[in-house]
Structure formats: structure tokens, C-alpha cells
N, C-alpha and C. Protein backbone atom coordinates (compact mmCIF):
# COMPACT_ATOMS: atom_id res chain seq x y z
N UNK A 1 0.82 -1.19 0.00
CA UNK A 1 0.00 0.00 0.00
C UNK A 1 0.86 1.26 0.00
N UNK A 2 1.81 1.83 0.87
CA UNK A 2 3.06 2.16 1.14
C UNK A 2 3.24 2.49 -0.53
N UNK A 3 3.68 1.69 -1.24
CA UNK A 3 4.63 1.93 -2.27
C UNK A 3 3.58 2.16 -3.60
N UNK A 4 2.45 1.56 -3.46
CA UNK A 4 1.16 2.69 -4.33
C UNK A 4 1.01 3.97 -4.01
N UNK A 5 1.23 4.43 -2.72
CA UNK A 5 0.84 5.52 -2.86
C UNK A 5 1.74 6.34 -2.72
N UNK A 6 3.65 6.13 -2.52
CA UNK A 6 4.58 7.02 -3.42
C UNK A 6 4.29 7.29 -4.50
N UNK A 7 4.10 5.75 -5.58
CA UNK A 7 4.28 6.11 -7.04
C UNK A 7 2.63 7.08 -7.59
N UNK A 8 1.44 7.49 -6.35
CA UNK A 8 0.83 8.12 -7.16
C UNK A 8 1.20 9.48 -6.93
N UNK A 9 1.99 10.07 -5.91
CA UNK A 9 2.65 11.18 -5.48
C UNK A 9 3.71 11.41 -6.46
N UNK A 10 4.44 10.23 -7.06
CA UNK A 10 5.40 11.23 -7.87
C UNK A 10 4.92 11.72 -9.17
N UNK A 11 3.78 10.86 -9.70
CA UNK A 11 3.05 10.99 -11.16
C UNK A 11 2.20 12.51 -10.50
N UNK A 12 1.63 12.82 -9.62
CA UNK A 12 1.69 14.55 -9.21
C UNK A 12 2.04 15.25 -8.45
N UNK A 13 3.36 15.62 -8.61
CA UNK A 13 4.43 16.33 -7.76
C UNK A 13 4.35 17.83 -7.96
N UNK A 14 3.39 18.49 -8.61
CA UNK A 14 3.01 19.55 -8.46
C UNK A 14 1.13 20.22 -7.45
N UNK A 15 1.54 20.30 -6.40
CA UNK A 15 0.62 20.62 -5.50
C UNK A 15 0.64 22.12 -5.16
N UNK A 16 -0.98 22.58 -5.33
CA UNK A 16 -1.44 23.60 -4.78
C UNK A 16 -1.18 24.00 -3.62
N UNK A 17 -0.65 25.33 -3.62
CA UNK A 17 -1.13 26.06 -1.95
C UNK A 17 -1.98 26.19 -1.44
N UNK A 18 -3.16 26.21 -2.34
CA UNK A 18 -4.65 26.99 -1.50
C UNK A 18 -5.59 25.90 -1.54
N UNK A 19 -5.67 24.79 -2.10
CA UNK A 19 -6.57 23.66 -1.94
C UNK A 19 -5.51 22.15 -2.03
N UNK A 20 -6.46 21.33 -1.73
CA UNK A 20 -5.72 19.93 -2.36
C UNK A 20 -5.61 19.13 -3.88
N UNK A 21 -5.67 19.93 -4.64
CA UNK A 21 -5.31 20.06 -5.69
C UNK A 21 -3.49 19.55 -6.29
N UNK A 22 -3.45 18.94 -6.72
CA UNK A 22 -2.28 18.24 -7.33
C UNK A 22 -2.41 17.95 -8.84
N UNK A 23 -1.09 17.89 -9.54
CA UNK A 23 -0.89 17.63 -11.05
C UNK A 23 0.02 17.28 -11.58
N UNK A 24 -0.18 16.68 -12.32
CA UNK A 24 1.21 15.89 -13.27
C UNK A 24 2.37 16.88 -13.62
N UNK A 25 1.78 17.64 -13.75
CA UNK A 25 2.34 18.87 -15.00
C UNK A 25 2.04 20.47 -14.72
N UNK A 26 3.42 20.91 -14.69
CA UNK A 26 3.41 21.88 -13.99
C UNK A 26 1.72 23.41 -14.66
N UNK A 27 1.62 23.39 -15.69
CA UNK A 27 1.26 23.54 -16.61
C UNK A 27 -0.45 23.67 -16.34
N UNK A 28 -0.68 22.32 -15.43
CA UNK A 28 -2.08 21.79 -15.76
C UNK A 28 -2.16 23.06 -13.87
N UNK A 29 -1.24 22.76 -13.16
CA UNK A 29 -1.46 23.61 -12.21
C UNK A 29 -1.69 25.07 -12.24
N UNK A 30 -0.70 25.61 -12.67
CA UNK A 30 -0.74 27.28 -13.11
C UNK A 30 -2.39 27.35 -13.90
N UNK A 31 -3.11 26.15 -14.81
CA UNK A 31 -4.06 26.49 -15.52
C UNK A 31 -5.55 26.58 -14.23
N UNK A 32 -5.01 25.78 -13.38
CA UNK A 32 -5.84 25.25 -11.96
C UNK A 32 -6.19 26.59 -11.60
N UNK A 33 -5.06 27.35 -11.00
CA UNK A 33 -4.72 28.58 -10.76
C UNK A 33 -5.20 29.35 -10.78
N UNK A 34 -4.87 29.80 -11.71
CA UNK A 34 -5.92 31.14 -12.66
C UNK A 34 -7.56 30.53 -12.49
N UNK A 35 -7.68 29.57 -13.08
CA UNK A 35 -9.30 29.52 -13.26
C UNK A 35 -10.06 29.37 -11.78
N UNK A 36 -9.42 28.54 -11.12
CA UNK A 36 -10.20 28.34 -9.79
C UNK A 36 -9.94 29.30 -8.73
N UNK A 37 -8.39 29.97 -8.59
CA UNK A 37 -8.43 30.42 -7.10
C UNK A 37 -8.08 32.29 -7.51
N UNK A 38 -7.80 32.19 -8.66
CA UNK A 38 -7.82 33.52 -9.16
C UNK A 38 -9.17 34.25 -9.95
N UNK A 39 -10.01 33.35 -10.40
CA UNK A 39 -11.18 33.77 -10.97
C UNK A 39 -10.87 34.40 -12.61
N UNK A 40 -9.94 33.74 -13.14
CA UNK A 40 -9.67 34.61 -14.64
C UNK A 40 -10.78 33.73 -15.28
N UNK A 41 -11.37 34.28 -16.17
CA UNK A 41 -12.77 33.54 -17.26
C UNK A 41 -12.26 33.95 -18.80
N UNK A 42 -12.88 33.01 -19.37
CA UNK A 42 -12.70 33.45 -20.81
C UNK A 42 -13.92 33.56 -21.67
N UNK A 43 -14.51 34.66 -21.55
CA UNK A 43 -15.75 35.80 -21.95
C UNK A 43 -16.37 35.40 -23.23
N UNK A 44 -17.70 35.09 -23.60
CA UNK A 44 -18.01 34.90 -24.85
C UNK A 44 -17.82 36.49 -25.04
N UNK A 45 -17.49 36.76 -26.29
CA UNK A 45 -18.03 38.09 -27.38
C UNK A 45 -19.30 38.37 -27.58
N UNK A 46 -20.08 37.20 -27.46
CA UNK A 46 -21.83 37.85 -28.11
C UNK A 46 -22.38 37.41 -27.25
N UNK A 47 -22.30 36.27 -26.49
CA UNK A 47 -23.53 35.90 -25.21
C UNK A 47 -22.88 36.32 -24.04
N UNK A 48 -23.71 36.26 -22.66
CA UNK A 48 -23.04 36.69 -21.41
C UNK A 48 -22.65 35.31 -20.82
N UNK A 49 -21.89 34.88 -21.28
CA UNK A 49 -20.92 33.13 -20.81
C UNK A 49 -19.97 33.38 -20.76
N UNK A 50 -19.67 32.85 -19.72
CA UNK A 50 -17.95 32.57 -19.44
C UNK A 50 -17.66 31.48 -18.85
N UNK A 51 -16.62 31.16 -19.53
CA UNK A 51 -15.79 29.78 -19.42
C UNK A 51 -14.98 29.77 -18.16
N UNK A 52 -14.44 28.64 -17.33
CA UNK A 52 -13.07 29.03 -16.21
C UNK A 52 -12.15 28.01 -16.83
N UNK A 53 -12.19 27.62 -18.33
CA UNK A 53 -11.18 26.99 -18.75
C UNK A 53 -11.01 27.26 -20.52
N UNK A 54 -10.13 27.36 -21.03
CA UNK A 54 -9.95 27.52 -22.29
C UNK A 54 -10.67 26.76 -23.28
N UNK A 55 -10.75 25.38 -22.56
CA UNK A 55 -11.41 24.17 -23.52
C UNK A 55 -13.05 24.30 -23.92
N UNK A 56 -13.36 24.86 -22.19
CA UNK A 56 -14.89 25.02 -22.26
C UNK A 56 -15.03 26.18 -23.16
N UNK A 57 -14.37 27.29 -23.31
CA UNK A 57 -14.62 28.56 -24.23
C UNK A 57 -14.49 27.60 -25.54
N UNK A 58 -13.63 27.25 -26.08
CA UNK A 58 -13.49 26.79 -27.28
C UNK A 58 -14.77 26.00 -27.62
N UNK A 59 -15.12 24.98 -27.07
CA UNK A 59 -16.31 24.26 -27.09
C UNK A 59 -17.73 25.00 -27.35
N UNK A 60 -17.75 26.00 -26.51
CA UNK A 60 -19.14 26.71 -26.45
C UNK A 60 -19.34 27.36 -28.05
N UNK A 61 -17.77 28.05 -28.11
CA UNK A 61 -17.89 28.59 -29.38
C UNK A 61 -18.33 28.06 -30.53
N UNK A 62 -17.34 26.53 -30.84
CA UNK A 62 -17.97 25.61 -31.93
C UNK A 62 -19.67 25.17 -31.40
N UNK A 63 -19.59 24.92 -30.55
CA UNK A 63 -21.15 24.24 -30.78
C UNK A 63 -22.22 25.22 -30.49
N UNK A 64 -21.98 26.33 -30.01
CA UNK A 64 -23.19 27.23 -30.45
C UNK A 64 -23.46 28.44 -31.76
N UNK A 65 -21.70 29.17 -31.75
CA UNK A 65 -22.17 29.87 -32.51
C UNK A 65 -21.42 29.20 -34.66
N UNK A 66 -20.30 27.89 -34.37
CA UNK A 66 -20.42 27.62 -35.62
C UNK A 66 -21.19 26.45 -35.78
N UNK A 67 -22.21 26.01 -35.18
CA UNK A 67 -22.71 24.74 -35.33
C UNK A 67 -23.70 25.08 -36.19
């Protein structure tokens, strides 16, 4: 048990200060970051939506306004 749960600590060795939040990749944290404990959004242009992740903006865009 012991040695499962090193190897899931080293696969996310990047941990949050402000929650329990952990990540593979330094990358996926800083994105944690911003969206959850900083509040940055990414704004539709024509509807009042906002995304707290890049993917969800991208998404909304194709499937509402080029679908």
C-alpha cells in the first residue's frame, strides 16, 4: 500500500497552496490557478458566458455559434 501511494505522489508532484489540488504537469497547475483560485474567465463576445477553462470557451464557441 506504502509503495502505491509514493508512485501516485510522484506521477503529481506539483501541489497547490490553497486547496488539495495536485498535477502531473506543472502547466495543468498554473491552468488550476488562474481559473479556480484567481477567478480569470474566458468571456463569450456575443452571449453573457464565461468559461473558467480555455477548452470550455473553445467548445461553447464551436457548438453554439459555428454549429
Amino acid at each position: 500500500m506504502k509503495i502505491y501511494s509514493l508512485l501516485e505522489i510522484m506521477k503529481r508532484p506539483y501541489k497547490c497552496t490553497e486547496c488539495d489540488y495536485k498535477a502531473s504537469q506543472k502547466v495543468s497547475l498554473q491552468t488550476h490557478t488562474r481559473a479556480i483560485h484567481k477567478g480569470e474567465t474566458f468571456p463569450c463576445p456575443e452571449w453573457d458566458f464565461k468559461a473558467k477553462f480555455k477548452t470550455g470557451f473553445i467548445y461553447h464557441i464551436n457548438s453554439v455559434h459555428k454549429g
